[in-house]
Protein backbone atom coordinates (compact mmCIF):
# COMPACT_ATOMS: atom_id res chain seq x y z
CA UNK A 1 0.22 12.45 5.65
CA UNK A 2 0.75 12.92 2.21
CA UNK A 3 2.69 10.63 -0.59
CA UNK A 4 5.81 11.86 -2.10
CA UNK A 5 7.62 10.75 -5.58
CA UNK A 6 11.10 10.13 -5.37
CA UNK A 7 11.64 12.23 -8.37
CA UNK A 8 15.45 10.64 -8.94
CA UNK A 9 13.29 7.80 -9.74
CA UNK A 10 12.74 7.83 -14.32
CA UNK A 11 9.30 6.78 -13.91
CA UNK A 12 8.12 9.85 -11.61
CA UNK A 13 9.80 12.49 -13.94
CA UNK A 14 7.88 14.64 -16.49
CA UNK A 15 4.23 13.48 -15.88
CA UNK A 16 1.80 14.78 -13.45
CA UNK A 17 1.52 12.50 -10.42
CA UNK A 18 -1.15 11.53 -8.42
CA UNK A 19 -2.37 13.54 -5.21
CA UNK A 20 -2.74 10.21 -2.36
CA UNK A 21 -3.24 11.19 1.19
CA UNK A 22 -3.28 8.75 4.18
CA UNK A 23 -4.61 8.46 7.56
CA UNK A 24 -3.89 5.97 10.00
CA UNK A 25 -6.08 4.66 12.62
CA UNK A 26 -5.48 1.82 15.64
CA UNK A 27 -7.39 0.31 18.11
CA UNK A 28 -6.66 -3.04 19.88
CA UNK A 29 -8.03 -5.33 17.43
CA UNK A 30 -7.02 -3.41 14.11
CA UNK A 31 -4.64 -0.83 12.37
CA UNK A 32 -7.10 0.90 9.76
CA UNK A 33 -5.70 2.88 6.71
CA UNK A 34 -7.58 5.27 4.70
CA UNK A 35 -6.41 6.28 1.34
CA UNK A 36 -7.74 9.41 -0.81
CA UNK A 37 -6.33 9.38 -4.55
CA UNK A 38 -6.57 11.71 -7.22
CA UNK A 39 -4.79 10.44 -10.19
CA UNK A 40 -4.90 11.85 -13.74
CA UNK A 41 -6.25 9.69 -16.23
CA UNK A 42 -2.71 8.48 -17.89
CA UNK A 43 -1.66 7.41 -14.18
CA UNK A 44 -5.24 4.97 -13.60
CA UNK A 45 -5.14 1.70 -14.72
CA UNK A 46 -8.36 -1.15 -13.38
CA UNK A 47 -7.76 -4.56 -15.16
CA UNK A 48 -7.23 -6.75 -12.20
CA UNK A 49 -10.07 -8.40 -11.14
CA UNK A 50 -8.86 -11.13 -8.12
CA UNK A 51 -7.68 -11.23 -5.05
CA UNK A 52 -3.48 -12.68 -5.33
CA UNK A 53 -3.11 -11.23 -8.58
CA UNK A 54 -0.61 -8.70 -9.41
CA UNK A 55 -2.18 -5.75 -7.87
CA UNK A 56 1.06 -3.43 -8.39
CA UNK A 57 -0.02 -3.43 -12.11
CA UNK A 58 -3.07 -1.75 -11.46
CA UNK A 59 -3.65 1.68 -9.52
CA UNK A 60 -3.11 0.28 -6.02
CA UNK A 61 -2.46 1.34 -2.38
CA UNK A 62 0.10 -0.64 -0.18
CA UNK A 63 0.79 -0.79 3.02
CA UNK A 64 4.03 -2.45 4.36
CA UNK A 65 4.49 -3.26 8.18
CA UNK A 66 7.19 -4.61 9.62
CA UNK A 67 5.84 -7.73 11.74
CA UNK A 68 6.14 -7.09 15.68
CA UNK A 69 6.34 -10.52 15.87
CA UNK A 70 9.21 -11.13 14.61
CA UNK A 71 10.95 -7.73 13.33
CA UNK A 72 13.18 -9.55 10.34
CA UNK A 73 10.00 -10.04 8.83
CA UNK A 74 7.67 -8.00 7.25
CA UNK A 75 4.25 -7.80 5.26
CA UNK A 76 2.92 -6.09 2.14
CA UNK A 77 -0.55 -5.64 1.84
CA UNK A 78 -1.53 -4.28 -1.46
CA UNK A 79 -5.33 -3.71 -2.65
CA UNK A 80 -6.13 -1.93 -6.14
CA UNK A 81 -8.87 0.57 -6.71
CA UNK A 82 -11.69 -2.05 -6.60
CA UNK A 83 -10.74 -3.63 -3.71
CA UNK A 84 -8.52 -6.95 -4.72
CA UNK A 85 -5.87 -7.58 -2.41
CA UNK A 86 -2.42 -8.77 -2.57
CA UNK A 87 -0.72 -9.93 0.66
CA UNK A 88 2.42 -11.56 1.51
CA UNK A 89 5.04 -12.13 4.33
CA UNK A 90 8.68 -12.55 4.79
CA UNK A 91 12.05 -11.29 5.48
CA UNK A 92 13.00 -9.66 2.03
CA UNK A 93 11.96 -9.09 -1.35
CA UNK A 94 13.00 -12.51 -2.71
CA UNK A 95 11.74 -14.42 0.26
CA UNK A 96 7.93 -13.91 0.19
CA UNK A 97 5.16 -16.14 0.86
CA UNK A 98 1.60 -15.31 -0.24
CA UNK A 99 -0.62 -15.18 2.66
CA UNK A 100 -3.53 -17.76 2.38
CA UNK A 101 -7.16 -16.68 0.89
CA UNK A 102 -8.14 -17.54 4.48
CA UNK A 103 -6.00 -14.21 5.58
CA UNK A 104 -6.04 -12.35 2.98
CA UNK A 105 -10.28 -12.11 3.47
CA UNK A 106 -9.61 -11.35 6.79
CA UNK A 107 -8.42 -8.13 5.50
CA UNK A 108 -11.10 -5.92 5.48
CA UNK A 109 -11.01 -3.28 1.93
CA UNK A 110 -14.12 -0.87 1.97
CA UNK A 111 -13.85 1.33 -1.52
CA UNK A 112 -15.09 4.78 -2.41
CA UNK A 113 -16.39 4.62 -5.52
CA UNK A 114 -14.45 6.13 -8.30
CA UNK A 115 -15.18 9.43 -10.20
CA UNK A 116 -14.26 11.79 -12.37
CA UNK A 117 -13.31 15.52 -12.08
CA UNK A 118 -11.58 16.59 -14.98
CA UNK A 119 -8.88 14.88 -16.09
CA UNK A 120 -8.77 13.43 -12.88
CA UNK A 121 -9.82 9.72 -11.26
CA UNK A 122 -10.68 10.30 -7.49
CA UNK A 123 -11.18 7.42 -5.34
CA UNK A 124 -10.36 5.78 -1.74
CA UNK A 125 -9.83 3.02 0.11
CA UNK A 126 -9.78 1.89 3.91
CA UNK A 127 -7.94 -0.77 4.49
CA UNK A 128 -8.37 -2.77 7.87
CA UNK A 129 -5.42 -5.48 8.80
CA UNK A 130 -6.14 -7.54 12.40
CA UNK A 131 -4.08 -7.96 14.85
CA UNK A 132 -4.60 -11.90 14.66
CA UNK A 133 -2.26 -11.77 10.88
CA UNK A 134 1.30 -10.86 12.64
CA UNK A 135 0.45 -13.70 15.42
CA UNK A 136 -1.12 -10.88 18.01
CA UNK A 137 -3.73 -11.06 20.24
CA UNK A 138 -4.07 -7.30 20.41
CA UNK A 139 -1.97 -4.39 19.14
CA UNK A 140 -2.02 -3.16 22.95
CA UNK A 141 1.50 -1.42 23.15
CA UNK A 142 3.04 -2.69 20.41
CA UNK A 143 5.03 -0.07 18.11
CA UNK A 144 4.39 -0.72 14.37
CA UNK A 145 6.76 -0.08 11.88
CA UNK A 146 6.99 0.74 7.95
CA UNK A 147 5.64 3.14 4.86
CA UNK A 148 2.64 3.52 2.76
CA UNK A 149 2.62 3.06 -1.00
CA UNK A 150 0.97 4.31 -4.11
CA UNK A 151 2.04 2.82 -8.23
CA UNK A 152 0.67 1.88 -10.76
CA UNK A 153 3.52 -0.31 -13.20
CA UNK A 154 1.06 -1.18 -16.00
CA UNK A 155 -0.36 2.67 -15.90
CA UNK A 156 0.33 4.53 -19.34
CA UNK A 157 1.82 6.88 -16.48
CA UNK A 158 3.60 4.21 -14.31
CA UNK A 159 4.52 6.22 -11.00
CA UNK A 160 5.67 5.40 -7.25
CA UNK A 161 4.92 7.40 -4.37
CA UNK A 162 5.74 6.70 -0.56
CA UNK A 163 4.47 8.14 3.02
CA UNK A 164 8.61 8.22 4.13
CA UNK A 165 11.66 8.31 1.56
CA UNK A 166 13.20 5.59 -0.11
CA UNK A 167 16.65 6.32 -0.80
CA UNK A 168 17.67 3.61 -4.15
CA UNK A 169 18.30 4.19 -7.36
CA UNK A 170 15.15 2.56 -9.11
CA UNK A 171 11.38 2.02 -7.40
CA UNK A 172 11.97 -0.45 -4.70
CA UNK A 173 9.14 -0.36 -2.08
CA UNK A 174 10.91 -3.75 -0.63
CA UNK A 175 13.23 -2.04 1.35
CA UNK A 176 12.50 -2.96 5.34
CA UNK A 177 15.62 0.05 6.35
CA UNK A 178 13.56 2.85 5.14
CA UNK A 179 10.37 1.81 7.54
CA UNK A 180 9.35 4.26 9.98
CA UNK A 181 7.47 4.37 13.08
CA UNK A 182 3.68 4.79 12.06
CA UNK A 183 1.58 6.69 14.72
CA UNK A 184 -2.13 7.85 14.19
């Protein structure tokens, strides 16, 4: 699939946007998510350096799954272009909890590399989450729900780009009602 800008949102209006396309894999043990990006220049930013830190600042993937666990809840896993991760739980975008270092390096980030081509950055990411986070043994039957990201706040460009729409007036990716199924 391929991200879309809400172009009602300011930020996505009157600058070239990033290309991102994702593919989604699943076996038992893991939901895998490869991202291909090819920003322009203005829309790349690298500065964080640490897993927990604000990766939304940076040029950074997301994906956001509603937890079949317990559906009120969902999680945001968020890894920049070299490979830091962000992760958190809970029911909305006020009530979050960080997910320990413990979890979060149990999510697996393999980069590509950056380059350039042009005026463009191209990289990728897979990003592997296990079943074991949302409290499963196994993702055997279990229907997962929610959207893939792409921003970049601190970007000279900042931009926001989503796998399914987001219908609010300003970039919001915290917003559980616009979750979709997510199939391979």
């Amino acid at each position: 699939m391929i991200l879309k800008a809400n172009m009602n949102w300011t930020a996505n209006q009157g600058i070239v946007l990033p290309i991102v396309l994702v593919e989604v894999e699943r076996t038992l043990d893991f939901i895998q998510v490869f991202f291909t990006v090819e920003e322009p220049q203005e829309c790349f930013r690298s500065e964080i350096r640490n897993n927990g830190e604000n990766s939304w600042e940076d040029s950074c993937v997301e994906v956001f799954l509603q937890n079949p666990s317990d559906p009120q809840e969902y999680f945001n896993f968020e890894v920049t272009c070299r490979g830091c991760v962000f992760a958190a739980r809970g029911t909305d975008r006020y009530s979050r909890e960080t997910l320990s270092a413990t979890q979060m390096n149990a999510i697996q980030c393999t980069k590509q590399v950056a380059s350039v081509a042009g005026n463009l950055i191209c990289w990728g990411m897979a990003v592997q989450i296990p079943a074991q986070i949302f409290g499963l043994n196994s993702f055997d039957g279990v229907i997962l729900n929610g959207n893939f990201y792409k921003c970049a706040d601190k970007a000279k460009n900042p931009h926001y780009l989503s796998a399914f729409p987001i219908d609010s007036e300003k970039p919001d990716f915290h917003r559980p009602e616009f979750f979709q199924e997510i199939s391979e």
